[in-house]
Protein backbone atom coordinates (compact mmCIF):
# COMPACT_ATOMS: atom_id res chain seq x y z
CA UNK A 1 92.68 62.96 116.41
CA UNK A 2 92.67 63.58 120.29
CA UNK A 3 93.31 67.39 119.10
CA UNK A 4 89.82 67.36 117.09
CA UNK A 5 88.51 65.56 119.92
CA UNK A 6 89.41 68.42 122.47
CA UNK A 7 88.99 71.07 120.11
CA UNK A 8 85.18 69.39 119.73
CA UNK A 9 84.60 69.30 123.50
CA UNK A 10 86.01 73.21 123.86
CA UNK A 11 83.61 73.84 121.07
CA UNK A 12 80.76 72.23 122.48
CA UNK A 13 81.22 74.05 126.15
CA UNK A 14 82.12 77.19 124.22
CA UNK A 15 78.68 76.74 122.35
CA UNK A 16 76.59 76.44 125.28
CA UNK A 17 78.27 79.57 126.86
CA UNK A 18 77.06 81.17 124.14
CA UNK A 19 73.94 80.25 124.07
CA UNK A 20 73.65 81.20 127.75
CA UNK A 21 74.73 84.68 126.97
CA UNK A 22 72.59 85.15 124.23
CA UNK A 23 69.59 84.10 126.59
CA UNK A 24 70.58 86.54 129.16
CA UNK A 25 70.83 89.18 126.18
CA UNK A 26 67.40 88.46 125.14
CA UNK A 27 66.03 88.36 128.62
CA UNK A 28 67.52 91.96 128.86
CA UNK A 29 65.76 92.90 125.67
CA UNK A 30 62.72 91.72 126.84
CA UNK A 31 63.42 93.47 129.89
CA UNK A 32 64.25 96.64 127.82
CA UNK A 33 60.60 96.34 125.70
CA UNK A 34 58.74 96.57 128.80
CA UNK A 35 60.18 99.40 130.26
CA UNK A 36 60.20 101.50 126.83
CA UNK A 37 56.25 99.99 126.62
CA UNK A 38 56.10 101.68 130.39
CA UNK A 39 57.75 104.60 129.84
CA UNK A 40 55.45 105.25 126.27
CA UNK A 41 52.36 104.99 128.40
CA UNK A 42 53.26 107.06 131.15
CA UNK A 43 54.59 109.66 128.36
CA UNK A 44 50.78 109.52 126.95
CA UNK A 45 49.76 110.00 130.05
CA UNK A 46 51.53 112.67 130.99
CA UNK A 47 50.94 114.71 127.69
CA UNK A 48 47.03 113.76 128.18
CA UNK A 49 46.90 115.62 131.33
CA UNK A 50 48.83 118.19 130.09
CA UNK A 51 46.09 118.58 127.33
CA UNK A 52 43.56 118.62 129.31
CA UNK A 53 45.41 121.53 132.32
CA UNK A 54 45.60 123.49 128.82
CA UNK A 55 41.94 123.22 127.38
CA UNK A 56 40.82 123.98 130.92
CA UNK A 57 42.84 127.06 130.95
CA UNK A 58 41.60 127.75 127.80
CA UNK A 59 37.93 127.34 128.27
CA UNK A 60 38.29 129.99 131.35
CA UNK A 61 40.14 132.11 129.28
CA UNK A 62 36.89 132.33 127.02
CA UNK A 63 34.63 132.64 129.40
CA UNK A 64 36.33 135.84 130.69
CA UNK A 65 36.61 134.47 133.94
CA UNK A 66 38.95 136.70 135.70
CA UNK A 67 41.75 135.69 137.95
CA UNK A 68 43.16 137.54 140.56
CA UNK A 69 46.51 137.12 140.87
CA UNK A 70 46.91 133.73 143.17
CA UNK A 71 44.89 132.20 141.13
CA UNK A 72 46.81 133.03 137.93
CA UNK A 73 50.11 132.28 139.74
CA UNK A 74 48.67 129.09 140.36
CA UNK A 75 47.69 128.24 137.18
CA UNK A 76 51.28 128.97 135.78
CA UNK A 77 52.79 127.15 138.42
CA UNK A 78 50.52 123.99 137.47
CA UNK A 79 51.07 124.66 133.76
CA UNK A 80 54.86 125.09 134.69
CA UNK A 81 54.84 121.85 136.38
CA UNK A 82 52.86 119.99 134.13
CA UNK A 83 55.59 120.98 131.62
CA UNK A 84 58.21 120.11 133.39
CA UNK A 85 56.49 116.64 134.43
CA UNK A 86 55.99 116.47 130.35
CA UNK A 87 59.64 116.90 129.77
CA UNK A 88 60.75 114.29 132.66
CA UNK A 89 58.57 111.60 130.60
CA UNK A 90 60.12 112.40 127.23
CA UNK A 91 63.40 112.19 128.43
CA UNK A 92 62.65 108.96 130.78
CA UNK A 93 61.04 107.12 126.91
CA UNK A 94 64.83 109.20 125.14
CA UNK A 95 66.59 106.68 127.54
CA UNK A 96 64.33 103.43 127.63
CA UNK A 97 64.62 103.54 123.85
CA UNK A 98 68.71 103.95 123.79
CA UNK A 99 68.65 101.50 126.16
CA UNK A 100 66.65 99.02 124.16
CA UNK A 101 68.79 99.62 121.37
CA UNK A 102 71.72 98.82 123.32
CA UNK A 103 70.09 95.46 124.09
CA UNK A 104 69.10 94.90 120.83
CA UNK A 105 72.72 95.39 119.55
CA UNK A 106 74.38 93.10 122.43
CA UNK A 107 71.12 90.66 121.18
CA UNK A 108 72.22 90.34 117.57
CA UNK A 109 75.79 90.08 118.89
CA UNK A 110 75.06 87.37 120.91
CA UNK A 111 72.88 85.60 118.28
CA UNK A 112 76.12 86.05 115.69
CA UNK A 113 78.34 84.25 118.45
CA UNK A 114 76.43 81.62 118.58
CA UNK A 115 76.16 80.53 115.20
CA UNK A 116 79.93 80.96 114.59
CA UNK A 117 80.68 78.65 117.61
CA UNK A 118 77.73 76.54 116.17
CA UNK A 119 79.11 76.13 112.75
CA UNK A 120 82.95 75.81 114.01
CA UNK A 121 81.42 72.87 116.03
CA UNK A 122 80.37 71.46 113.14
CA UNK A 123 83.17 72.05 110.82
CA UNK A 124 85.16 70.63 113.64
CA UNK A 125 82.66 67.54 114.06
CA UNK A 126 82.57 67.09 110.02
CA UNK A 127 86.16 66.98 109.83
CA UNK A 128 86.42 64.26 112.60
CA UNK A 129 83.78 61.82 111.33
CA UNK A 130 85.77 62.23 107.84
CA UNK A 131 89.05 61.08 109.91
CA UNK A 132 87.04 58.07 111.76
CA UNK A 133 85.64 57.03 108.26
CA UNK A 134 88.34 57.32 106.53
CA UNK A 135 90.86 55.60 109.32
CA UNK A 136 87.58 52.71 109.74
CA UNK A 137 88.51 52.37 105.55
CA UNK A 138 92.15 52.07 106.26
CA UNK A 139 91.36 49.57 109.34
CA UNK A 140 89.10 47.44 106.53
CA UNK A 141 91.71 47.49 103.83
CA UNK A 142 94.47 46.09 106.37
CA UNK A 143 92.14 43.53 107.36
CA UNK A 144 91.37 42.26 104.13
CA UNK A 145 94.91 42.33 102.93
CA UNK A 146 96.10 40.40 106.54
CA UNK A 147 93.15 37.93 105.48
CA UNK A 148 95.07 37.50 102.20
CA UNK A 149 92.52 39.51 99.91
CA UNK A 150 94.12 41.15 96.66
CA UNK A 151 94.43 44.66 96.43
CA UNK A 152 90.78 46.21 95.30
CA UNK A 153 88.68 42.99 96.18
């Protein structure tokens, strides 16, 4: 009995660890959702601007405006960076997303802990009301026959 009992408390303190860590799993995945949210908009923004370098350089292109060399070198170097800024942002969402996932693995991890510690609790709990009721019985039974009752009054 005093080992259910113990085993019950562990349980119990082991439960509330877990919830704990499942908390601080799902404030991390929280955490993770706004910074792939971030990252997506800052990716759209990027790739908007770099849609909009492009149709400029495209419109001047068809107007035959013509460059003289800075100015073309300048125009690759923005279209160059703009690329390269492009790139950066698809990477930086590649990472936020992995990173999510990672959360959201630890997150279902954590959730699975819990309800296996939960429902050890209770199988623990179960089986130590069925000894209490079952020694109260025994406790009843030796009353009644101390009392002078016959056996299955």
């Amino acid at each position: 009995m005093q080992d259910e009992q113990r085993k019950l408390r562990q349980l119990a303190a082991a439960t509330r660890l877990r919830a704990l860590q499942r908390e601080k799993a799902a404030s991390s995945h929280a955490a993770c959702l706004r910074s792939v949210r971030t990252a997506e908009r800052r990716l759209e923004e990027e790739q908007q601007r770099y849609r909009q370098l492009q149709a400029t350089f495209e419109q001047q292109s068809r107007a035959g405006v013509a460059l003289d060399p800075a100015q073309y070198e300048q125009r690759l170097l923005a279209q160059s960076q703009s690329f390269i800024e492009l790139t950066s942002r698809v990477q930086a969402l590649r990472e936020a997303q992995e990173q999510e996932s990672a959360c959201r693995t630890l997150l279902g991890r954590r959730t699975l802990e819990v309800q296996v510690t939960q429902k050890a609790f209770d199988t623990v709990l179960h089986d130590l009301q069925c000894y209490l009721r079952n020694q109260e019985s025994i406790d009843i039974f030796d009353a009644q026959q101390a009392l002078g009752a016959s056996h299955g009054a």
